[in-house]
Each structure stands twice: as structure tokens, then as C-alpha cells.
C-alpha atoms as a PDB file:
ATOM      1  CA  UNK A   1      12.172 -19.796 -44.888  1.00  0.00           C
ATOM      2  CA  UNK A   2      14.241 -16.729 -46.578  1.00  0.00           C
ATOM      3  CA  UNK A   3      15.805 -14.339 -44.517  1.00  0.00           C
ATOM      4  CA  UNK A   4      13.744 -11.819 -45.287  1.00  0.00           C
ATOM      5  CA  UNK A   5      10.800 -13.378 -44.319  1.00  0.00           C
ATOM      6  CA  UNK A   6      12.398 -14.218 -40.853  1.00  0.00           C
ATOM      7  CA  UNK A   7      13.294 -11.017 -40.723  1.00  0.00           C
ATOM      8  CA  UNK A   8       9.897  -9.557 -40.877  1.00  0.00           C
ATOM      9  CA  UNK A   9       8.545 -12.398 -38.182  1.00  0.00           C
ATOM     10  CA  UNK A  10      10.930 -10.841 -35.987  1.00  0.00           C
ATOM     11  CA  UNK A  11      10.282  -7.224 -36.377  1.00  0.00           C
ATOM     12  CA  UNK A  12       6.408  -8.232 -36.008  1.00  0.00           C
ATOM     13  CA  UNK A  13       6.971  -9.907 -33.139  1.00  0.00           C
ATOM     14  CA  UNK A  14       9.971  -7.903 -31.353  1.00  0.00           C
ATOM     15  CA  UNK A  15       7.292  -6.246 -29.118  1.00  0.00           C
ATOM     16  CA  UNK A  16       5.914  -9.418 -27.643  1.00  0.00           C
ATOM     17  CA  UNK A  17       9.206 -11.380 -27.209  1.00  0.00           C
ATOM     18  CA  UNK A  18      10.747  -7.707 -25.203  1.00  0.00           C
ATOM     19  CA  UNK A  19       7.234  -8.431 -22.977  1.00  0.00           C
ATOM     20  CA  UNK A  20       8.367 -11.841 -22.474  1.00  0.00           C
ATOM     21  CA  UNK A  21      12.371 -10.935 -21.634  1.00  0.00           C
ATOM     22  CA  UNK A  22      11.515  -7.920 -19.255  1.00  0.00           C
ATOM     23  CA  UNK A  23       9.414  -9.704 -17.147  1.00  0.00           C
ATOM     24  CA  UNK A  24      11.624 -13.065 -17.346  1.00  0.00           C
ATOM     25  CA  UNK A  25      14.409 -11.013 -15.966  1.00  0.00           C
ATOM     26  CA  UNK A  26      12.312  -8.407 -13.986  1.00  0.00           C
ATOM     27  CA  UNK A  27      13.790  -5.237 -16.093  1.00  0.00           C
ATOM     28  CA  UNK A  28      13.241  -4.012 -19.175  1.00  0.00           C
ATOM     29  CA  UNK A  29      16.601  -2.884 -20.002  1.00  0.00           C
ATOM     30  CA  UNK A  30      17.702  -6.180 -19.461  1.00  0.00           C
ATOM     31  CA  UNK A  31      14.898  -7.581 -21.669  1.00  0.00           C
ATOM     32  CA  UNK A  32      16.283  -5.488 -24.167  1.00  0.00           C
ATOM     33  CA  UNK A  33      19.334  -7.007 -24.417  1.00  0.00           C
ATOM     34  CA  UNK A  34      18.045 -10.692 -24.285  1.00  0.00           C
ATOM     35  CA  UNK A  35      15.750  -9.961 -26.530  1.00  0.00           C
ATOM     36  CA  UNK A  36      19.114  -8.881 -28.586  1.00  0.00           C
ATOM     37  CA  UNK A  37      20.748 -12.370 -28.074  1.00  0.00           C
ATOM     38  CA  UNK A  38      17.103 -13.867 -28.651  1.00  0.00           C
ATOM     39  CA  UNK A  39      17.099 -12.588 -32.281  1.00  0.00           C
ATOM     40  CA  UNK A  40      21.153 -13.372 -33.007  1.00  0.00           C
ATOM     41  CA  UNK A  41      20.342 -16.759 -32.075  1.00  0.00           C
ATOM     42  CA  UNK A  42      17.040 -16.906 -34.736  1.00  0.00           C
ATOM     43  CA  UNK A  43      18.872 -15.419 -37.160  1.00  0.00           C
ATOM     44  CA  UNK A  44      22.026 -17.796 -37.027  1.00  0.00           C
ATOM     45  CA  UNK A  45      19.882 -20.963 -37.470  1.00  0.00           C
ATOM     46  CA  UNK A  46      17.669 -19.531 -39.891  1.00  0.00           C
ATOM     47  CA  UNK A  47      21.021 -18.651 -42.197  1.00  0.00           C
ATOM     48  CA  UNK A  48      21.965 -22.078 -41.312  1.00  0.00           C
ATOM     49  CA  UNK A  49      18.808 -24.175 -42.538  1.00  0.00           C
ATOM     50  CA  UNK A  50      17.073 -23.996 -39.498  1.00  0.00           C
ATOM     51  CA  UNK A  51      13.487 -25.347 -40.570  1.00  0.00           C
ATOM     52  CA  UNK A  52      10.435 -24.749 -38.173  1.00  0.00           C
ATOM     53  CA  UNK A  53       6.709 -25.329 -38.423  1.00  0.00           C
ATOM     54  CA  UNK A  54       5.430 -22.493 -35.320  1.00  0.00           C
ATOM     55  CA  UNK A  55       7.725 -19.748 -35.826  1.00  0.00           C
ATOM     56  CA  UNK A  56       6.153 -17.972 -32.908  1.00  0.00           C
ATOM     57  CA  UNK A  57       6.868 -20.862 -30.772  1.00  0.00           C
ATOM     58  CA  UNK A  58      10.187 -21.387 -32.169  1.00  0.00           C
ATOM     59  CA  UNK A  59      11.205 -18.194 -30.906  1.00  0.00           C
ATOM     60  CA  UNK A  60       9.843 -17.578 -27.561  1.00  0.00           C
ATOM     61  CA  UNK A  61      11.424 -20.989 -26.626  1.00  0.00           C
ATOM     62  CA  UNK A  62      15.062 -19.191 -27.791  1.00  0.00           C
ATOM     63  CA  UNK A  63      13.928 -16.037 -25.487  1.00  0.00           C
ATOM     64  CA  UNK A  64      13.006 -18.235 -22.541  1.00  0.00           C
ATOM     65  CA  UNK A  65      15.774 -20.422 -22.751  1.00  0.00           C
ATOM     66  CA  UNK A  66      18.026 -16.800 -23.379  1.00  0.00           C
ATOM     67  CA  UNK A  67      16.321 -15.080 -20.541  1.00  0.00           C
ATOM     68  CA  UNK A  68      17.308 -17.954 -18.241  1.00  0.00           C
ATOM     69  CA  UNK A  69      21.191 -17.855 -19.338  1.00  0.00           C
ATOM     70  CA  UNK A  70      20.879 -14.127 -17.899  1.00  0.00           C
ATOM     71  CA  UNK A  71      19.291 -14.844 -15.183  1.00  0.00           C
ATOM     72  CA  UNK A  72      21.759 -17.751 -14.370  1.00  0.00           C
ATOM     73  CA  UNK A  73      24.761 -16.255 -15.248  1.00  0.00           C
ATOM     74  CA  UNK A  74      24.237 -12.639 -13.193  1.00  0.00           C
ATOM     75  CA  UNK A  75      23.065 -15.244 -10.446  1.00  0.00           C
ATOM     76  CA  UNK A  76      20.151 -13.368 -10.002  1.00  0.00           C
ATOM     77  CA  UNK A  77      17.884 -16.072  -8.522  1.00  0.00           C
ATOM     78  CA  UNK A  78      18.278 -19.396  -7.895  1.00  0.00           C
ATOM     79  CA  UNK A  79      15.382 -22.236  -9.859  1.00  0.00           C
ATOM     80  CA  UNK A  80      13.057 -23.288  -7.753  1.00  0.00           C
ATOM     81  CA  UNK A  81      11.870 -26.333  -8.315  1.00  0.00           C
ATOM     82  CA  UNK A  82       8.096 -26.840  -9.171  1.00  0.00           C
ATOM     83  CA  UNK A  83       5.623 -29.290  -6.916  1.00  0.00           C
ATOM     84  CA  UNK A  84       3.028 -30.123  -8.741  1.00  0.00           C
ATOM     85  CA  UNK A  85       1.106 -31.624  -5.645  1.00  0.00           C
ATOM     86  CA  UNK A  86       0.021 -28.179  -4.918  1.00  0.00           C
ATOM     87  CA  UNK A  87      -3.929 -27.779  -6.506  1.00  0.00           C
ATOM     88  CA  UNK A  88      -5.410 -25.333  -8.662  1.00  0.00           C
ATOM     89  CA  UNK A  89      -6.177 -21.753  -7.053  1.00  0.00           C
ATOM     90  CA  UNK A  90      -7.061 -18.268  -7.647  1.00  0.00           C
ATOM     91  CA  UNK A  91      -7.806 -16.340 -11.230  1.00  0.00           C
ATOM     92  CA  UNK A  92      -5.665 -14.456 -12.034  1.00  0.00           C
ATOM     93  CA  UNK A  93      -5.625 -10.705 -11.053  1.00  0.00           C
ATOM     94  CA  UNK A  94      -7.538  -8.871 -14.148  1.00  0.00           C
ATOM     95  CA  UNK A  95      -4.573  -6.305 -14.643  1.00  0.00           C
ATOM     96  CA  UNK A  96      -1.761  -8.515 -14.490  1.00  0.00           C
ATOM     97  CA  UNK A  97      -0.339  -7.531 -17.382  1.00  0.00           C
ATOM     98  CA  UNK A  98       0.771  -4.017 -15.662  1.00  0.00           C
ATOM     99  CA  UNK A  99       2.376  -5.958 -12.864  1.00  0.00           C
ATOM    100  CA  UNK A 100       5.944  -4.124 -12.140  1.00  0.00           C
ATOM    101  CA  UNK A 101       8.456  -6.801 -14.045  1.00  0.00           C
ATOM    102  CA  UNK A 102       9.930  -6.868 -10.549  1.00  0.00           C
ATOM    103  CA  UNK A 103       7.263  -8.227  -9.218  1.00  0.00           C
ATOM    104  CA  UNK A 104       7.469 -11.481 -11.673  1.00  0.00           C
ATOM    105  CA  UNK A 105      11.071 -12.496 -10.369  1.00  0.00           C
ATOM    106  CA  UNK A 106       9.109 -13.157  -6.896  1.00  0.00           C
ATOM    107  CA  UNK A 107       7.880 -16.602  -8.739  1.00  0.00           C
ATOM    108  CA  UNK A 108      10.080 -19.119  -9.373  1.00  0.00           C
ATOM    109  CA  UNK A 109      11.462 -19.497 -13.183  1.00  0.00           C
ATOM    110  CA  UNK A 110       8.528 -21.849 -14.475  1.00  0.00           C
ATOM    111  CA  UNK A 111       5.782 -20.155 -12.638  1.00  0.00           C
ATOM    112  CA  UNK A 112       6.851 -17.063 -14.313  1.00  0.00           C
ATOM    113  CA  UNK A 113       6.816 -18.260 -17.901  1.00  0.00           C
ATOM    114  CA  UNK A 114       3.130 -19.312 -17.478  1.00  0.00           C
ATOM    115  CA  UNK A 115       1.889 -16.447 -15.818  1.00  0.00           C
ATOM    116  CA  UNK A 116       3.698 -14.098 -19.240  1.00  0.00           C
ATOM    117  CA  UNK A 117       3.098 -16.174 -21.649  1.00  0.00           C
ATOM    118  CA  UNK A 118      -0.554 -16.989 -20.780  1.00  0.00           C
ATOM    119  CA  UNK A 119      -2.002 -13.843 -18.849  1.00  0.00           C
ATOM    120  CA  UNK A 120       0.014 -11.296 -20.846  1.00  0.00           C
ATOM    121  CA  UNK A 121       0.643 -12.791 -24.174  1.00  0.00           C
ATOM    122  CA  UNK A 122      -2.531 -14.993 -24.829  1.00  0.00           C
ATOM    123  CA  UNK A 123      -0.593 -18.389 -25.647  1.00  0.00           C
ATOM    124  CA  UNK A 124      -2.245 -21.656 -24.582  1.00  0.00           C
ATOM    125  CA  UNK A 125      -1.135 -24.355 -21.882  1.00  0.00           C
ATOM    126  CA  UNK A 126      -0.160 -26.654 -24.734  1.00  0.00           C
ATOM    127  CA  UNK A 127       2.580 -23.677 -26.038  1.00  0.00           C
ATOM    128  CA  UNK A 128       3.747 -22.993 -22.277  1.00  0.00           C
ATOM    129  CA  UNK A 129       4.612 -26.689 -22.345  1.00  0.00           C
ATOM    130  CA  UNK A 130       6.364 -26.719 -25.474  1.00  0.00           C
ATOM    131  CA  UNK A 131       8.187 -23.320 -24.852  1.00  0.00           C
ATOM    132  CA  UNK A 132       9.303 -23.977 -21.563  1.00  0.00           C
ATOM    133  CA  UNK A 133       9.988 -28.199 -22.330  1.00  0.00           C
ATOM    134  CA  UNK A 134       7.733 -29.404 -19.433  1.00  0.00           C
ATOM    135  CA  UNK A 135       4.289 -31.492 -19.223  1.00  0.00           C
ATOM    136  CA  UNK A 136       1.024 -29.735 -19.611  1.00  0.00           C
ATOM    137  CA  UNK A 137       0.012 -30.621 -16.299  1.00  0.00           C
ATOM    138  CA  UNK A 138       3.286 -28.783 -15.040  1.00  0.00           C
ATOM    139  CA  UNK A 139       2.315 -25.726 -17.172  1.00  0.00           C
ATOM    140  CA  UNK A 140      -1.173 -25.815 -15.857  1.00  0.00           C
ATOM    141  CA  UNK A 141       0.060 -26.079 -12.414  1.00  0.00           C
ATOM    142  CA  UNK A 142       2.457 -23.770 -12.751  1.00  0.00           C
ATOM    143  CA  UNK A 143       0.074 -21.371 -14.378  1.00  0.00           C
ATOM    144  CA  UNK A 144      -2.607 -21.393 -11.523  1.00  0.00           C
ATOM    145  CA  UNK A 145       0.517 -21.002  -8.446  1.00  0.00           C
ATOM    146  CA  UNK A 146       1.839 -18.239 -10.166  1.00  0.00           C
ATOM    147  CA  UNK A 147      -1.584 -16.525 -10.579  1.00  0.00           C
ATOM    148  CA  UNK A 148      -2.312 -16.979  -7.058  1.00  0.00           C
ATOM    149  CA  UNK A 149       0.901 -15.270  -5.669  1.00  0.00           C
ATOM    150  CA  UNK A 150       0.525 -12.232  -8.179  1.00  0.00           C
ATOM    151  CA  UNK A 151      -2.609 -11.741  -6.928  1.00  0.00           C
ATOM    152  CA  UNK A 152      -1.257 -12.009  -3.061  1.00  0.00           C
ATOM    153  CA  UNK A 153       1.032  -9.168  -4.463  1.00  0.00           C
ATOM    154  CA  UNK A 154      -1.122  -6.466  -5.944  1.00  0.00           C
ATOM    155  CA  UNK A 155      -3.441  -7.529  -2.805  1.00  0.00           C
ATOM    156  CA  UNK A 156      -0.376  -5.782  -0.849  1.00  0.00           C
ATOM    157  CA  UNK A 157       0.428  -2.347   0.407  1.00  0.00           C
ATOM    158  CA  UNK A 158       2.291  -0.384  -2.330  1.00  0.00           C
ATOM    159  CA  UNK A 159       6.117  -0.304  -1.170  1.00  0.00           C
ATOM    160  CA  UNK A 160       8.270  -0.246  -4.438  1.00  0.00           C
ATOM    161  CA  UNK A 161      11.307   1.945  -3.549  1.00  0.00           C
ATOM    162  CA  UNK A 162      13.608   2.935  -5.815  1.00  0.00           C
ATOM    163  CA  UNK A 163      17.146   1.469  -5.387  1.00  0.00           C
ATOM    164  CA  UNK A 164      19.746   4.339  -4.116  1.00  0.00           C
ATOM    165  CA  UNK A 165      21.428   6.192  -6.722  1.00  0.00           C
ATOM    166  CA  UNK A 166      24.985   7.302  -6.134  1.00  0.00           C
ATOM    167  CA  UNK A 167      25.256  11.277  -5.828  1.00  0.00           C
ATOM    168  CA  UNK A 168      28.227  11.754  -8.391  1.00  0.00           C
ATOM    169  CA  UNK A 169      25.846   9.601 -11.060  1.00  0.00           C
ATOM    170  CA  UNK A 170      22.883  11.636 -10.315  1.00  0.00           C
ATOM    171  CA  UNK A 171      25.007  15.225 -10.442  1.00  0.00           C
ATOM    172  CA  UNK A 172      26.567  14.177 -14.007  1.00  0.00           C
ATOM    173  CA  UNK A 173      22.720  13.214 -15.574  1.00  0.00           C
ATOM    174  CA  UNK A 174      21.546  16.275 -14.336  1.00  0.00           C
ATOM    175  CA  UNK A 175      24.512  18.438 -15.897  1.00  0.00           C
ATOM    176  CA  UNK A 176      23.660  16.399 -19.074  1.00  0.00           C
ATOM    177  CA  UNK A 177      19.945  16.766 -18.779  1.00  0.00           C
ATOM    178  CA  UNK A 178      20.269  20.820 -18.303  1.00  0.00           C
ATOM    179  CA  UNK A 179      22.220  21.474 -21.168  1.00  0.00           C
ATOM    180  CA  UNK A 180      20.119  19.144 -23.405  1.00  0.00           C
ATOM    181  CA  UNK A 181      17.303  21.443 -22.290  1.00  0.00           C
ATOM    182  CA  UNK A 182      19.526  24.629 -22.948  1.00  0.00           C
ATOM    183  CA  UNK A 183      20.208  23.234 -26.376  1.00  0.00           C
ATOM    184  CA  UNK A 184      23.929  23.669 -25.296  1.00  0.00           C
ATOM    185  CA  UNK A 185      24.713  21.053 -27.645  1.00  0.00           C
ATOM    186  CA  UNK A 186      28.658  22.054 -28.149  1.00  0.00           C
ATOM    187  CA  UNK A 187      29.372  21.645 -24.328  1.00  0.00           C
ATOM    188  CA  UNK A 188      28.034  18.332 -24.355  1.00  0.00           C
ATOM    189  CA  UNK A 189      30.468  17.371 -27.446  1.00  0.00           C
ATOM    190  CA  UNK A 190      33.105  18.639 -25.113  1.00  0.00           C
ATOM    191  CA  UNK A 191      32.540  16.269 -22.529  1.00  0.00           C
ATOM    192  CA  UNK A 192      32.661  13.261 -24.720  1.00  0.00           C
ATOM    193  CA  UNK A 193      35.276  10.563 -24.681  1.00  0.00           C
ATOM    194  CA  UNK A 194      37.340  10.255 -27.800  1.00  0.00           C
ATOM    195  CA  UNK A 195      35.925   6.741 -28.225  1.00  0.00           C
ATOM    196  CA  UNK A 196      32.464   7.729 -27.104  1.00  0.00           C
ATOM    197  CA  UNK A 197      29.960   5.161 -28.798  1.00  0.00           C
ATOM    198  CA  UNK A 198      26.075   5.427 -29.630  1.00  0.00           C
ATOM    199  CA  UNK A 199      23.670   3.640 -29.566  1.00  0.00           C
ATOM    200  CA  UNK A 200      19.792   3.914 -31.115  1.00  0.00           C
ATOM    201  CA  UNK A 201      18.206   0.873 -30.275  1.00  0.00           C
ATOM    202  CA  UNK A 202      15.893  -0.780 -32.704  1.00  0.00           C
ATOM    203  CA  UNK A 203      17.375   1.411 -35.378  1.00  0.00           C
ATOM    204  CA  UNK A 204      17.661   0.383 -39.127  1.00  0.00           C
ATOM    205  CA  UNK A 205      19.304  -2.868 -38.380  1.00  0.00           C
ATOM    206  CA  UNK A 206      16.783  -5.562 -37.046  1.00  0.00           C
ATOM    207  CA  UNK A 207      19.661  -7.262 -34.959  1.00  0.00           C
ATOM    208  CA  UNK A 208      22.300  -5.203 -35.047  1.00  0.00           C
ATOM    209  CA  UNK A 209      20.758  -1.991 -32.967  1.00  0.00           C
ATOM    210  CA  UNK A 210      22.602   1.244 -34.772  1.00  0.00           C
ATOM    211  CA  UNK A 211      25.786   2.045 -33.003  1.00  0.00           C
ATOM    212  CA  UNK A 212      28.176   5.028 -33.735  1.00  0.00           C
ATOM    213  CA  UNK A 213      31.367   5.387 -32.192  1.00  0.00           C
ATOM    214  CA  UNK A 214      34.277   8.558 -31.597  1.00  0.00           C
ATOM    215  CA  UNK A 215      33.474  12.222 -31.254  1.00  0.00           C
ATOM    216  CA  UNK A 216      33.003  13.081 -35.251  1.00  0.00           C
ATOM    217  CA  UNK A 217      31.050   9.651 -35.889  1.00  0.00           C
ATOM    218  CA  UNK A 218      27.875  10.646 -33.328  1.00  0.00           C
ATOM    219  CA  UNK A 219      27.870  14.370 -34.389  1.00  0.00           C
ATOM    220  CA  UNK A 220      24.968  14.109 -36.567  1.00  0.00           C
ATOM    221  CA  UNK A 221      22.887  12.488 -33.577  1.00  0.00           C
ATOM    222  CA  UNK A 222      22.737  15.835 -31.562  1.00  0.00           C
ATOM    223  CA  UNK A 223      22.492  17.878 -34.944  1.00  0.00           C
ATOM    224  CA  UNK A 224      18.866  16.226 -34.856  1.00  0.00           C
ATOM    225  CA  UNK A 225      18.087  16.870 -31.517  1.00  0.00           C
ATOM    226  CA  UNK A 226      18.666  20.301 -32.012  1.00  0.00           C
ATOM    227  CA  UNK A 227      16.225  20.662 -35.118  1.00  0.00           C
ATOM    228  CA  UNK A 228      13.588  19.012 -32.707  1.00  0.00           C
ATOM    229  CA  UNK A 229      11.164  21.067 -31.048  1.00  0.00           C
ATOM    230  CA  UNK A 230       8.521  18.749 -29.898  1.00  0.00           C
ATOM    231  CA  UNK A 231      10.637  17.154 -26.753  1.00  0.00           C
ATOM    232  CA  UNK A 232      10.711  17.955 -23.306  1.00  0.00           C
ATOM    233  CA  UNK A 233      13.986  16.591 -21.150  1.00  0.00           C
ATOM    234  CA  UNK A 234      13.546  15.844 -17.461  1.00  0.00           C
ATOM    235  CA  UNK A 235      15.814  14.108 -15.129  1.00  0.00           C
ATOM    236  CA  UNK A 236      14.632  10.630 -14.205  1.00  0.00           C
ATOM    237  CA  UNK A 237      15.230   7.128 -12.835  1.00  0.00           C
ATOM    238  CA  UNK A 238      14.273   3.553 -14.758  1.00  0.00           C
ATOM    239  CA  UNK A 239      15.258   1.198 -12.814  1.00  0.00           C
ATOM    240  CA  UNK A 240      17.224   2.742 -10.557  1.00  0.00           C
ATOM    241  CA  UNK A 241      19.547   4.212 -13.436  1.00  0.00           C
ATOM    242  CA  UNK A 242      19.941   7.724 -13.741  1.00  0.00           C
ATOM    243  CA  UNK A 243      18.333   8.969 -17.258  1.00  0.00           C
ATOM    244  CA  UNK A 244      17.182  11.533 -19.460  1.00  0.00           C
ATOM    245  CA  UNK A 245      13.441  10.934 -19.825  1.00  0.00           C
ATOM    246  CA  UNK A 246      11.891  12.515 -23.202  1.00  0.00           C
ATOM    247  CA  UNK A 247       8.178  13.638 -23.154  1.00  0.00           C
ATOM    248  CA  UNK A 248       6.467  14.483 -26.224  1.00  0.00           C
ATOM    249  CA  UNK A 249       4.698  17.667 -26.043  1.00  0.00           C
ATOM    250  CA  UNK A 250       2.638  16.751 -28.944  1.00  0.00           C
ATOM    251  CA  UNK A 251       1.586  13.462 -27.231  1.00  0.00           C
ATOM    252  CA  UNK A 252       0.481  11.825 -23.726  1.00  0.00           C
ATOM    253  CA  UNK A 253       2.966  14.372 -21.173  1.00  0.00           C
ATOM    254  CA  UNK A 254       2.031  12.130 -18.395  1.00  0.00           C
ATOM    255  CA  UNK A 255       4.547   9.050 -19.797  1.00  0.00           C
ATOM    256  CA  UNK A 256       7.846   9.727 -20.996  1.00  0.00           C
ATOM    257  CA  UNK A 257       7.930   8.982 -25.078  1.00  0.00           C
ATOM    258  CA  UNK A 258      11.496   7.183 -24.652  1.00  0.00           C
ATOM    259  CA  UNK A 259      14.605   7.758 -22.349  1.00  0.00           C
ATOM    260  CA  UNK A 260      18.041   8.342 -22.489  1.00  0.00           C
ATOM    261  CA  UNK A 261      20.782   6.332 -20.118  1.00  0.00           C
ATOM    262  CA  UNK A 262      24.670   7.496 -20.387  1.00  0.00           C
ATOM    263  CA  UNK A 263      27.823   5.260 -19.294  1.00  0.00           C
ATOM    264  CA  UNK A 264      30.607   7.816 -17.850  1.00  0.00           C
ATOM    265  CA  UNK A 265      33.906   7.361 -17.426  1.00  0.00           C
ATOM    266  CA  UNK A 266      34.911  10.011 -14.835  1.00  0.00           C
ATOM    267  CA  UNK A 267      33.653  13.052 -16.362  1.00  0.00           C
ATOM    268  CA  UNK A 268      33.574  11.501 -19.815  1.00  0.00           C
ATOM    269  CA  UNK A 269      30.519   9.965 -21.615  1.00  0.00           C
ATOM    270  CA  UNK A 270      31.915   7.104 -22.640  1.00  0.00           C
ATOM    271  CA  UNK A 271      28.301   5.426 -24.258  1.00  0.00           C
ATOM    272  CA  UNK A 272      24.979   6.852 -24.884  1.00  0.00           C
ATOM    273  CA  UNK A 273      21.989   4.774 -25.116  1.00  0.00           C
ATOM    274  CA  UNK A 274      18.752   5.956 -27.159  1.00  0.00           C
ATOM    275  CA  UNK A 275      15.562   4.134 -27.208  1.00  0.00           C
ATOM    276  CA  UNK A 276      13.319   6.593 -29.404  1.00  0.00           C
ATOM    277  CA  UNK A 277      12.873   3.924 -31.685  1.00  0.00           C
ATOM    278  CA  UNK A 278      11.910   1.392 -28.792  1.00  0.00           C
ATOM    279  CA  UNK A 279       8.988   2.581 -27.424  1.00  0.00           C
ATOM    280  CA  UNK A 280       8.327  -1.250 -26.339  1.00  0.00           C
ATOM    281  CA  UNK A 281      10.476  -1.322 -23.522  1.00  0.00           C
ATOM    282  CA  UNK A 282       8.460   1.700 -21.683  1.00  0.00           C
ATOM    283  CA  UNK A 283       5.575  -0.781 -21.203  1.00  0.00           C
ATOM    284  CA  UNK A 284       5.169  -0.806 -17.402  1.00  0.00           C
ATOM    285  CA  UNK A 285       8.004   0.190 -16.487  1.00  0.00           C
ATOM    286  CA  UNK A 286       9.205   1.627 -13.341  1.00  0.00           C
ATOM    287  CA  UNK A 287      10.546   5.475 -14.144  1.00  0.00           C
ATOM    288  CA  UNK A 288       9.979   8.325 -11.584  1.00  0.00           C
ATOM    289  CA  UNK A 289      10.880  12.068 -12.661  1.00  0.00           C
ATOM    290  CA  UNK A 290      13.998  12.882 -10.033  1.00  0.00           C
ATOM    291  CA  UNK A 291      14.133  16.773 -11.216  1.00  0.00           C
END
């Protein structure tokens, strides 16, 4: 298959697989940047002759088998293994596919890949198999356990807290969130780290997400922020990060459009992170307006 071709599976199919990552490692940011490593990996082996009959298939198996790497190497939960002497119960809860991608890392790593890629991506017991390299009757079983305990969960009291955000990270997004609103684009330069880097995610390059780096290189991005008069900047939390969430006053105002998250160093912003051309990774997501 020509690259170009690949290239244009991918980008068809970039929303699905970031459905797949978030809730494989229970955040969407995350997902993002498996989903990054997913589509370095298709590329490489389709440069290098890779041939494949099920693309699809071909590249969910690279995104579960990069979503566990994360998982395993941030030691965020260990495998369970699966028993497959448990039977068949429960149907599965008919909004599953707004469960909180927290709420997926509660099932153990096999569980969870049936659950996503059956209940929220359509794909049959025969791909779960293949995807995730087990037996049919594993998938199946796996399927119907993981079902049951989503449906245990939404069955439950509502208690998702946000995680505690330090006070000096919430005080430095809010100084960055008021003069975005002000427009004061020129003191927001002047807190910028000489090597300050940008980032639009999903931007021009199908893999490589757009990133700008040093003071003079990302001028242009708040030169268009400034011509803009159709966004609305609040202080928020995703995830328990500290962002700028953007509304679109032309649009839904009850869901941010994208969001903004900033790496400091000290005072400094040493990275900023766009996703206004990723309006994927908002898909249930957990975001709360914090000012």
C-alpha cells in the first residue's frame, strides 16, 4: 500500500484509535500521545513493506499493544489475569460509551479492550480476539465481565473528584488565562522561555503534530489568536491539569471547543500545548470550569 494511502487510513481513522487509547489508559491526554506512537509505529512498517489484508485491524492491534507499553511502563496497573470459568452476565449499560475513561482502568487490561472495542467502537468478538491475540471464547468472556462491572459502576453514587491541583500551578493558568482574555498578548511573550516550544496537535503533519520552538518561532501563533473573535477563555481542569478551556461563542457554550495546557518552568512557559485541531480528545472527558 503507498504511503499516501496509509496516510489517509490513518487520518480517517485517528478519531476511533484516540477512543480506543483514552480509555485503554483512562485519559485522554495520554491517549493522545499513544495514539502518537500508534501511528509512528504504522507508518515505519508501512515505509518498510509492511503488507496487511485488515488495515483497521492492523492498527488497533499496534494501539492496544502501544497503550499497554504505557500503561506498563508508568506502572499504572498491574494485568490481571482473566478466568474464563466465570459465565456470561449482564448487557451492557446502553450509554457506555460516555463512561469517564477512568472508569475503564477499574477492569483489568483484557476486559477493557472488549468492552472499547465492542460497546464503543462496533468491532466483532472475532476482531477483539485477533486485536488483543487471545481465543474468542476469552474475548467473549471477557466482553460479558467487563460489561457487568461497568454497569455495577454507573449503578453507583456519583463521586468523581478531581485530583488536587497545586496552588502555584493554578495561580500561573489563571495569570495566563486573564491576559488571554485581555488580549494582552505582549505580556504573555514576556513571560516565555527563550526555548519555549509549541505545539498544535493534529496540525498539518499526520504524525508529526506541528511544533514551534523559541520566542520569535511561536509569534505568529498568538498573532492569530488575536484576529479571533469567536473564543471565550475560562480557567479549567482536564484531568486534573490546570488549562485554558476555549468555548466557541458561535457554537455549543456548554462544552469547551478545545483546551489549552502550559508546562512552566518557574515563571517561564516553557511548552504550550493546543488541541484546536483535536477536537477528538474532548469526547467524554472529564473538564470542570475552575474560574
Amino acid at each position: 500500500m503507498a504511503e499516501r494511502q496509509i496516510e489517509d487510513i490513518l487520518q480517517e481513522l485517528r478519531p476511533r484509535l484516540h477512543r480506543y487509547c483514552a480509555r485503554m489508559t483512562g485519559s485522554a491526554i495520554d491517549g493522545e500521545d499513544v495514539l502518537q506512537d500508534t501511528l509512528v509505529k504504522a507508518l515505519d512498517a508501512s515505509r518498510n513493506g509492511m503488507v496487511v489484508d485488515n488495515v483497521e485491524g492492523w492498527l488497533f492491534r499496534i494501539a492496544h499493544n502501544s497503550s499497554l507499553d504505557f500503561l506498563r511502563s508508568r506502572a499504572r496497573r498491574t494485568v490481571v489475569p482473566l478466568d474464563e470459568s466465570i459465565g456470561m452476565v449482564a448487557l451492557p449499560p446502553s450509554d457506555i460509551a460516555s463512561v469517564s475513561f477512568h472508569a475503564f482502568l477499574q477492569l483489568p487490561e483484557l476486559q477493557r479492550c472488549a468492552v472499547i472495542l465492542k460497546d464503543v467502537l462496533g468491532h466483532s468478538v472475532e476482531d477483539i480476539a485477533q486485536i488483543a491475540s487471545c481465543s474468542p471464547a476469552a474475548a467473549k468472556s471477557a466482553l460479558q465481565r467487563g460489561r457487568a462491572t461497568l454497569r455495577r459502576l454507573a449503578e453507583m453514587p456519583d463521586d468523581i473528584r478531581l485530583p488536587l491541583m497545586p496552588e502555584e500551578h493554578r495561580r500561573k493558568m489563571a495569570t495566563f488565562v486573564d491576559l488571554f482574555r485581555a488580549g494582552d498578548f505582549d505580556a504573555i511573550r514576556a513571560m516565555l522561555a527563550d526555548e519555549v516550544r509549541l505545539e498544535l496537535v493534529n496540525r498539518l503533519k499526520l504524525v508529526n503534530r506541528l511544533k514551534l520552538e523559541g520566542r520569535d518561532g511561536i509569534g505568529p501563533y498568538f498573532t492569530r489568536y488575536a484576529q479571533a473573535r469567536n473564543w471565550r477563555f475560562t480557567l479549567g481542569a482536564i484531568e486534573g491539569h490546570p488549562v485554558m478551556l476555549v468555548f466557541d461563542r458561535q457554537a455549543d457554550s456548554t462544552k469547551p471547543a478545545h483546551f489549552v495546557l502550559i508546562d512552566w518552568r518557574g515563571d517561564r512557559i516553557a511548552a504550550i500545548r493546543d488541541f484546536l485541531f483535536a477536537p477528538y480528545v474532548l469526547e467524554a472527558i472529564e473538564w470542570a470550569r475552575i474560574g
